[in-house]
Protein backbone atom coordinates (compact mmCIF):
# COMPACT_ATOMS: atom_id res chain seq x y z
CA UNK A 1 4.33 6.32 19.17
CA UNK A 2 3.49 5.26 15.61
CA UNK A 3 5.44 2.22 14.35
CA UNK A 4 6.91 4.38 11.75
CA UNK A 5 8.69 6.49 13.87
CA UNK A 6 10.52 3.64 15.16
CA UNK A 7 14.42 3.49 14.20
CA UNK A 8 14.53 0.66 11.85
CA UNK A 9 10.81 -0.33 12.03
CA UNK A 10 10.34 -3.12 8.71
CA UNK A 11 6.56 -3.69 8.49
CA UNK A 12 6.41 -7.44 6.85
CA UNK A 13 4.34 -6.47 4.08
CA UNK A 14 1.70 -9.90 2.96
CA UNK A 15 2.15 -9.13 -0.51
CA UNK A 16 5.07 -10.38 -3.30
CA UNK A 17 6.43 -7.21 -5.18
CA UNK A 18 4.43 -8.58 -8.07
CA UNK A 19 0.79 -8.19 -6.39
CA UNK A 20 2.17 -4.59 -5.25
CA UNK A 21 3.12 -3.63 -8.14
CA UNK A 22 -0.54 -4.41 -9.73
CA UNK A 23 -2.55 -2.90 -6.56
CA UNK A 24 -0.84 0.12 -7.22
CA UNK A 25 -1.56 0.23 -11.11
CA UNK A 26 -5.07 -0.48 -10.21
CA UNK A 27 -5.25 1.93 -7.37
CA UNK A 28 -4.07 4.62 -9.75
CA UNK A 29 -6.68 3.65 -12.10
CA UNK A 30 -9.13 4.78 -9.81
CA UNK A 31 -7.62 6.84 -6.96
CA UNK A 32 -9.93 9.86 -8.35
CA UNK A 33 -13.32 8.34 -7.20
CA UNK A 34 -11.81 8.24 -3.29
CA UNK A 35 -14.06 8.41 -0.53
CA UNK A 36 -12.06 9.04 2.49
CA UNK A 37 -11.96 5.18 2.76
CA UNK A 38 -10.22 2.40 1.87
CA UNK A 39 -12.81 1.00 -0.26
CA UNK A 40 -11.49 1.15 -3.11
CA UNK A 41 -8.35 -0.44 -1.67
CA UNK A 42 -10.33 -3.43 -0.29
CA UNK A 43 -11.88 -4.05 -3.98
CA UNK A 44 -8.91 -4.31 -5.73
CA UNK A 45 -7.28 -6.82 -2.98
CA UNK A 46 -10.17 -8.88 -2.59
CA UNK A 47 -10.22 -8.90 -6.60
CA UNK A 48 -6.89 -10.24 -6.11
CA UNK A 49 -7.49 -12.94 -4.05
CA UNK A 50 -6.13 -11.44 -1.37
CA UNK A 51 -7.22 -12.70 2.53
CA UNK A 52 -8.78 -10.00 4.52
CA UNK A 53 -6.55 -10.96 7.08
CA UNK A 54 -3.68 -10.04 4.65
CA UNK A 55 -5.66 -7.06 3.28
CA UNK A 56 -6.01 -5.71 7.10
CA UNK A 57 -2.83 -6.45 7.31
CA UNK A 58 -1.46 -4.62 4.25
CA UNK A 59 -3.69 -1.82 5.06
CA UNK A 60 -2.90 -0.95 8.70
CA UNK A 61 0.80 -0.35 7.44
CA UNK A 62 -0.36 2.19 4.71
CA UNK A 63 -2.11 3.46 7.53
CA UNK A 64 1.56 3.94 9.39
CA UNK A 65 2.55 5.33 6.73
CA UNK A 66 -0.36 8.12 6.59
CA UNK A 67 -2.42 6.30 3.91
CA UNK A 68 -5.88 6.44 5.88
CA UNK A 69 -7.64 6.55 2.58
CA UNK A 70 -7.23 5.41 -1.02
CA UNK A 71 -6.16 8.73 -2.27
CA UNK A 72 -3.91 9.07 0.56
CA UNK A 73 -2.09 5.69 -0.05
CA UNK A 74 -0.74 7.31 -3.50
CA UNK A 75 -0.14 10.59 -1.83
CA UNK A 76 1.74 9.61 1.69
CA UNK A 77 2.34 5.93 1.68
CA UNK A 78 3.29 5.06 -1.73
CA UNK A 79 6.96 6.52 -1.50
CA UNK A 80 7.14 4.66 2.04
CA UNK A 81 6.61 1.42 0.78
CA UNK A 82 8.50 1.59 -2.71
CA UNK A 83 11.51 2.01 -0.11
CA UNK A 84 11.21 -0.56 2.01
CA UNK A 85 10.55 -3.17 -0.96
CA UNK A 86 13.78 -1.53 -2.58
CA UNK A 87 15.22 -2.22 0.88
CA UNK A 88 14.47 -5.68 0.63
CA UNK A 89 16.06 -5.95 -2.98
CA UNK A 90 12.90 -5.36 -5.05
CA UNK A 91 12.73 -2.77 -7.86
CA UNK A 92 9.02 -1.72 -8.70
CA UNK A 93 8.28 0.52 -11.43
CA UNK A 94 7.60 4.01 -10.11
CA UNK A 95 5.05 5.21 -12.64
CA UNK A 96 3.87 8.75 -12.00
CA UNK A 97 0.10 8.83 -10.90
């Protein structure tokens, strides 16, 4: 069974709501040049200064959340994680993409 589908699952996300909130500007930037990967995704953490521990990390629960791809972070995942930050008190911007 998929962590996700778990009652009460909270994923302990490696990033503040501050780096979150500028992956996902930057993912939205370039979400249109997708290749079925996470490429993109990997660019803009490491750009970050990110660990690829915490990247992996990050990335596995987009993955939960059906983000198996860059585009697909935006489409599935994006919603899923907004609510569990707003869960933990934090209010990100919700720009549409």
């Amino acid at each position: 069974m998929p962590k996700s589908l778990i009652p009460d699952w909270q994923p302990e996300y490696p990033l503040s709501s501050d780096q979150l909130e500028f992956f996902f500007d930057e993912l939205k930037r370039s979400a249109n040049k997708c290749r079925t990967d996470h490429e993109i995704s990997k660019r803009i953490l490491k750009r970050m200064g990110i660990n690829e521990t915490d990247q992996n990390k990050f990335l596995d629960i987009c993955k939960e959340y059906g983000g198996y791809c860059d585009c697909e972070i935006l489409m599935n995942a994006y919603q899923h994680i907004l609510a569990d930050y707003a869960k933990e008190g934090f209010r990100l911007h919700q720009n549409a993409f």
